[in-house]
C-alpha atoms as a PDB file:
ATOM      1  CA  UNK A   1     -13.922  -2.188  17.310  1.00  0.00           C
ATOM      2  CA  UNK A   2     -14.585  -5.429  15.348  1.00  0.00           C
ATOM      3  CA  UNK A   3     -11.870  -6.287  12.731  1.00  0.00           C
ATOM      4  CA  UNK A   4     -12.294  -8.409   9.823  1.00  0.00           C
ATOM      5  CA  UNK A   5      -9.527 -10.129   7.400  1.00  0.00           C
ATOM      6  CA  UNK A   6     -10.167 -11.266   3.869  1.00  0.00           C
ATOM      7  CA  UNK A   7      -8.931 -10.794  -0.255  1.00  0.00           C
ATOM      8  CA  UNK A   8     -11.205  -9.053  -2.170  1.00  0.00           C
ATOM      9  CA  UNK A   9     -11.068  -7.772  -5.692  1.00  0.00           C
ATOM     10  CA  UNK A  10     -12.132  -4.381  -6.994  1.00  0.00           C
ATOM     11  CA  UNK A  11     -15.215  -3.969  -9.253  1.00  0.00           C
ATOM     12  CA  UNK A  12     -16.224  -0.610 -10.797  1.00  0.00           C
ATOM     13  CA  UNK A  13     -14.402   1.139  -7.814  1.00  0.00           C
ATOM     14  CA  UNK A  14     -16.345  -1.207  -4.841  1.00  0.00           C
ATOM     15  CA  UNK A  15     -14.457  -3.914  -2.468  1.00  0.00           C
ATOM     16  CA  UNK A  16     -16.544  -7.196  -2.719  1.00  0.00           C
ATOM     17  CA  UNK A  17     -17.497  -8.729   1.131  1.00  0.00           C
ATOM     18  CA  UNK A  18     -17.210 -12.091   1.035  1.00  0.00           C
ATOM     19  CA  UNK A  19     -20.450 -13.976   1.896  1.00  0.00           C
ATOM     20  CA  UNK A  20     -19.193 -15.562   4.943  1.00  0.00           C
ATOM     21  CA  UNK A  21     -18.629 -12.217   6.247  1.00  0.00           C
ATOM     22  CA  UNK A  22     -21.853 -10.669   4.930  1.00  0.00           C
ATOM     23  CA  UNK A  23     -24.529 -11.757   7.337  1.00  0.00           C
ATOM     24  CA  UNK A  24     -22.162 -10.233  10.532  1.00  0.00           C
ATOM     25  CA  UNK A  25     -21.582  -6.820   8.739  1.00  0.00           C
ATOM     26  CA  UNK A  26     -24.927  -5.731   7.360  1.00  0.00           C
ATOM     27  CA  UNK A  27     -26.099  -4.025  10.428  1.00  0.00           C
ATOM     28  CA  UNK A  28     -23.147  -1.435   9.095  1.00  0.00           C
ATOM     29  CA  UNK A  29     -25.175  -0.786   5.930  1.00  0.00           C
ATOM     30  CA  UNK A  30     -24.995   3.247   5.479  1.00  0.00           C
ATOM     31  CA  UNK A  31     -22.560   3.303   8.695  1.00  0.00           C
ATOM     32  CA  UNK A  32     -19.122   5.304   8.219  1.00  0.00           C
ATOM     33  CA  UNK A  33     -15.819   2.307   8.703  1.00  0.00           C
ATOM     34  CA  UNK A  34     -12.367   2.533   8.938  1.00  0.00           C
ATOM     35  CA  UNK A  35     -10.394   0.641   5.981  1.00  0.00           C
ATOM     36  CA  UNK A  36      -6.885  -0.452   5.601  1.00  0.00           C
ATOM     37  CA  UNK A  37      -6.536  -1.840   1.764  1.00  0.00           C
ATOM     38  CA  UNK A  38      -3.002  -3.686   1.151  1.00  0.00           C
ATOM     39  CA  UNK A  39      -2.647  -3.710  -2.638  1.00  0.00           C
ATOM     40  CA  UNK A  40      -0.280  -6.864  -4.243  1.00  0.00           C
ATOM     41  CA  UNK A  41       2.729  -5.898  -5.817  1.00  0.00           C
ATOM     42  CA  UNK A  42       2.481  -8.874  -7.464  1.00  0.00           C
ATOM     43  CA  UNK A  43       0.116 -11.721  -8.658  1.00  0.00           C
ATOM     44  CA  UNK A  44       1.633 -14.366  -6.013  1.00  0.00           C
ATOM     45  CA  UNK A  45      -0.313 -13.611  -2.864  1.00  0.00           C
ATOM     46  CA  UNK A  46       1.011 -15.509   0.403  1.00  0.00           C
ATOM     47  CA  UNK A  47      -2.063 -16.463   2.863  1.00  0.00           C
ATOM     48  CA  UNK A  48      -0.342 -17.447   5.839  1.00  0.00           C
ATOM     49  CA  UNK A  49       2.359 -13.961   5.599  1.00  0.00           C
ATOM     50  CA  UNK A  50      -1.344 -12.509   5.596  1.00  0.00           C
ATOM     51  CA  UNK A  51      -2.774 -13.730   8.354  1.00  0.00           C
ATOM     52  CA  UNK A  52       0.501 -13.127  10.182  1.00  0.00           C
ATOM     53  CA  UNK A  53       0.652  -9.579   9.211  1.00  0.00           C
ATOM     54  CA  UNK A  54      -2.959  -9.184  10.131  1.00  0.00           C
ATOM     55  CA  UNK A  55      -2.935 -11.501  13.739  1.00  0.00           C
ATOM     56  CA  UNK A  56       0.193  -9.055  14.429  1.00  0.00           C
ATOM     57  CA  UNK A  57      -1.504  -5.424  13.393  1.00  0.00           C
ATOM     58  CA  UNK A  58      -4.704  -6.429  14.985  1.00  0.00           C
ATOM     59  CA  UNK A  59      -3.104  -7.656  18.411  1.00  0.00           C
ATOM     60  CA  UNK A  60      -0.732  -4.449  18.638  1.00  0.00           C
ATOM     61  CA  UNK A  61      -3.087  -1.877  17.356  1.00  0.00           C
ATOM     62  CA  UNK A  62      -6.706  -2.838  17.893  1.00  0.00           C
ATOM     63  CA  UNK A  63      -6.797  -0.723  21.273  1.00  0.00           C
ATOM     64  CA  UNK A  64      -5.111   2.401  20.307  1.00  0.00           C
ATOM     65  CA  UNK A  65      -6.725   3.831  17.222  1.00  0.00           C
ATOM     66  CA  UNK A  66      -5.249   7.174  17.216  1.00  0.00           C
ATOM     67  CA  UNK A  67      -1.857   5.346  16.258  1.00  0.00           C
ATOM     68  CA  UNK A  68      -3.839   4.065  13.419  1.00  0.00           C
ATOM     69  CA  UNK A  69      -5.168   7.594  12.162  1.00  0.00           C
ATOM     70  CA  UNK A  70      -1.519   8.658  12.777  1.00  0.00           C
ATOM     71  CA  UNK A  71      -0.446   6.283  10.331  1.00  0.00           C
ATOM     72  CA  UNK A  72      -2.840   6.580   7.868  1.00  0.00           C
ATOM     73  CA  UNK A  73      -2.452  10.768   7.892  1.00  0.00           C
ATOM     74  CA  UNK A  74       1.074  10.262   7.720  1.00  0.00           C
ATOM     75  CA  UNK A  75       1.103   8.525   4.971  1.00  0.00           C
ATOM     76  CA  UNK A  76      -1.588  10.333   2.728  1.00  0.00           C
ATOM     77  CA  UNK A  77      -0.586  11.669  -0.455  1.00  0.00           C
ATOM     78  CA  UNK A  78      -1.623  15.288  -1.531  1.00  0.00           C
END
């Protein structure tokens, strides 16, 4: 599994891939992908708490995906 970190913004319900990201992803056109979206609770976003957060998930989940489906079932709401 290949991860990829970057901010996006939301236009008419899509997430925008950056360009520098485009050309290594389009072989996934039509493919089904697993997506974690962290929302901002506030305008003020912090890159390098980002890329922390995201070095740290990646590194300690990457190999063990059905802790990630855990955590994403778990915290579904009805």
């Amino acid at each position: 599994m290949k991860t990829y970190a970057f901010k996006s913004t939301i236009e008419n319900n899509k997430v925008q891939i950056p360009e520098t990201f485009f050309a290594d992803m389009q072989h996934m056109n039509g493919k089904e992908v697993r997506v974690i979206l962290l929302a901002e609770d506030s305008s003020e976003f912090n890159e390098e708490a980002f890329k922390e957060f995201t070095k740290y998930f990646f590194h300690k989940y990457s190999n063990n995906i059905e802790t990630i489906k855990n955590i994403v079932n778990n915290t579904k709401e009805d």
